[in-house]
Protein backbone atom coordinates (compact mmCIF):
# COMPACT_ATOMS: atom_id res chain seq x y z
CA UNK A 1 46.58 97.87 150.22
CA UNK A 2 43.09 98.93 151.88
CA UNK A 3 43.70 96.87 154.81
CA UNK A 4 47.24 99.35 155.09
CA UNK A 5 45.23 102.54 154.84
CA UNK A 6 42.94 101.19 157.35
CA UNK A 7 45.69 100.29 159.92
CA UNK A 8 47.22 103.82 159.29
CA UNK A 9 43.98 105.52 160.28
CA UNK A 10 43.96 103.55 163.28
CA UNK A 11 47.74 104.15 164.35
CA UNK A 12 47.29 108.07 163.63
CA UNK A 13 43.81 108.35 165.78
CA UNK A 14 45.17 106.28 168.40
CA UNK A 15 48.28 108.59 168.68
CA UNK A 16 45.89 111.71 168.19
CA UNK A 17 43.31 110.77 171.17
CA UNK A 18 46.92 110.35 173.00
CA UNK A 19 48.18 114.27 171.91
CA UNK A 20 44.63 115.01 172.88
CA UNK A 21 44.50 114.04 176.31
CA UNK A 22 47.87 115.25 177.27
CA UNK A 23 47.19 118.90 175.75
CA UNK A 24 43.78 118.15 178.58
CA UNK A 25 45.83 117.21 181.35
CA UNK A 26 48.10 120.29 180.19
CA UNK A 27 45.35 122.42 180.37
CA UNK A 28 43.86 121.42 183.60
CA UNK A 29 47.36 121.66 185.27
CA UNK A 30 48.04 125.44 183.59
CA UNK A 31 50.97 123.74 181.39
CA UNK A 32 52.67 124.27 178.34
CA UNK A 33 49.64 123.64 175.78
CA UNK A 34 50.00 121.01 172.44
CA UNK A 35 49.54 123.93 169.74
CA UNK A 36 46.20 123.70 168.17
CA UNK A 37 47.86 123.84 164.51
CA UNK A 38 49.52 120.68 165.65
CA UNK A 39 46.41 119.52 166.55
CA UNK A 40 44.67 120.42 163.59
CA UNK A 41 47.48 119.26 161.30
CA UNK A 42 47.02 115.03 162.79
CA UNK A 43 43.69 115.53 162.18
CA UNK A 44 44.22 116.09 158.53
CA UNK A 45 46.60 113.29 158.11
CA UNK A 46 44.35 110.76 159.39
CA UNK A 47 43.70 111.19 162.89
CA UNK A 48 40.44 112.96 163.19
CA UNK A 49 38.69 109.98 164.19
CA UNK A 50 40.76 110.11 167.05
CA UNK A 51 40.22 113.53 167.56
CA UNK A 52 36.85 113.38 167.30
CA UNK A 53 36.33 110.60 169.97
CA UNK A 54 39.00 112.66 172.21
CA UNK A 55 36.52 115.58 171.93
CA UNK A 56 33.35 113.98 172.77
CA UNK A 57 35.08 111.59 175.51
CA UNK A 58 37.52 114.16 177.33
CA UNK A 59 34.97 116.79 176.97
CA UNK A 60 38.19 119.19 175.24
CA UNK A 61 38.02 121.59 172.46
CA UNK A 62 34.35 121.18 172.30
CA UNK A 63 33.83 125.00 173.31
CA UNK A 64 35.97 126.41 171.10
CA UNK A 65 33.46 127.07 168.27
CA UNK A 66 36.57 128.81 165.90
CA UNK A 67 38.25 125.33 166.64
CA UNK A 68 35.34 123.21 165.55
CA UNK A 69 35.06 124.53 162.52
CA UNK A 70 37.83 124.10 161.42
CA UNK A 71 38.50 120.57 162.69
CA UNK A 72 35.29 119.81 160.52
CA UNK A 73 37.49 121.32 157.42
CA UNK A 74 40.50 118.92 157.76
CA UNK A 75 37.69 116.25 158.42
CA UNK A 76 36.51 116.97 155.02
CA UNK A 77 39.61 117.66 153.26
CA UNK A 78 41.04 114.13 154.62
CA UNK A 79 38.00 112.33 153.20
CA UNK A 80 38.25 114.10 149.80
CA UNK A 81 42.21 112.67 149.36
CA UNK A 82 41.13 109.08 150.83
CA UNK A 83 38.25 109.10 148.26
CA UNK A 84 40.35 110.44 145.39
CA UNK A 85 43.30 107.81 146.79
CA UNK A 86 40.70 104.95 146.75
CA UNK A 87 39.21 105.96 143.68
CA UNK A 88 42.78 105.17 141.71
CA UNK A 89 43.71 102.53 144.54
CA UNK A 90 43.84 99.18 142.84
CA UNK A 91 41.70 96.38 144.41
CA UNK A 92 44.34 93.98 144.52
């Protein structure tokens, strides 16, 4: 069951660096923009490793100071329910 939770936080980052760098190529081209609520919302359900590496590697949303905080909440939030899921998660 771990090894599932694992694979799920892969899947969601991987698809989360992917929303990342198209809202960056968005932005640099003066497109339609990937909402940051959506954003902020993959982070929560898993991605924000993702995120995270899509921030320091595409240099995006790293200037937005209003943004980074609260990326760091959903960061935190996510970790409380995987702790709490773990916690009653049998071993088996």
């Amino acid at each position: 069951m771990i090894s599932l939770v694992a694979a799920s936080y892969v899947l969601v980052s991987v698809i989360t660096y992917g929303v990342y760098a198209v809202d960056k190529r968005a932005a640099v081209k003066r497109r339609r923009r990937v909402s940051e609520k959506t954003l902020h919302l993959m982070a929560l359900a898993g991605g924000w490793p993702g995120a995270w590496l899509a921030q320091q590697r595409l240099r995006h949303k790293t200037q937005k100071t209003r943004f980074r905080r609260l990326f760091w909440v959903t960061v935190v939030l996510n970790v409380a329910a995987l702790s709490g899921l773990l916690a009653v998660m049998p071993l088996g």
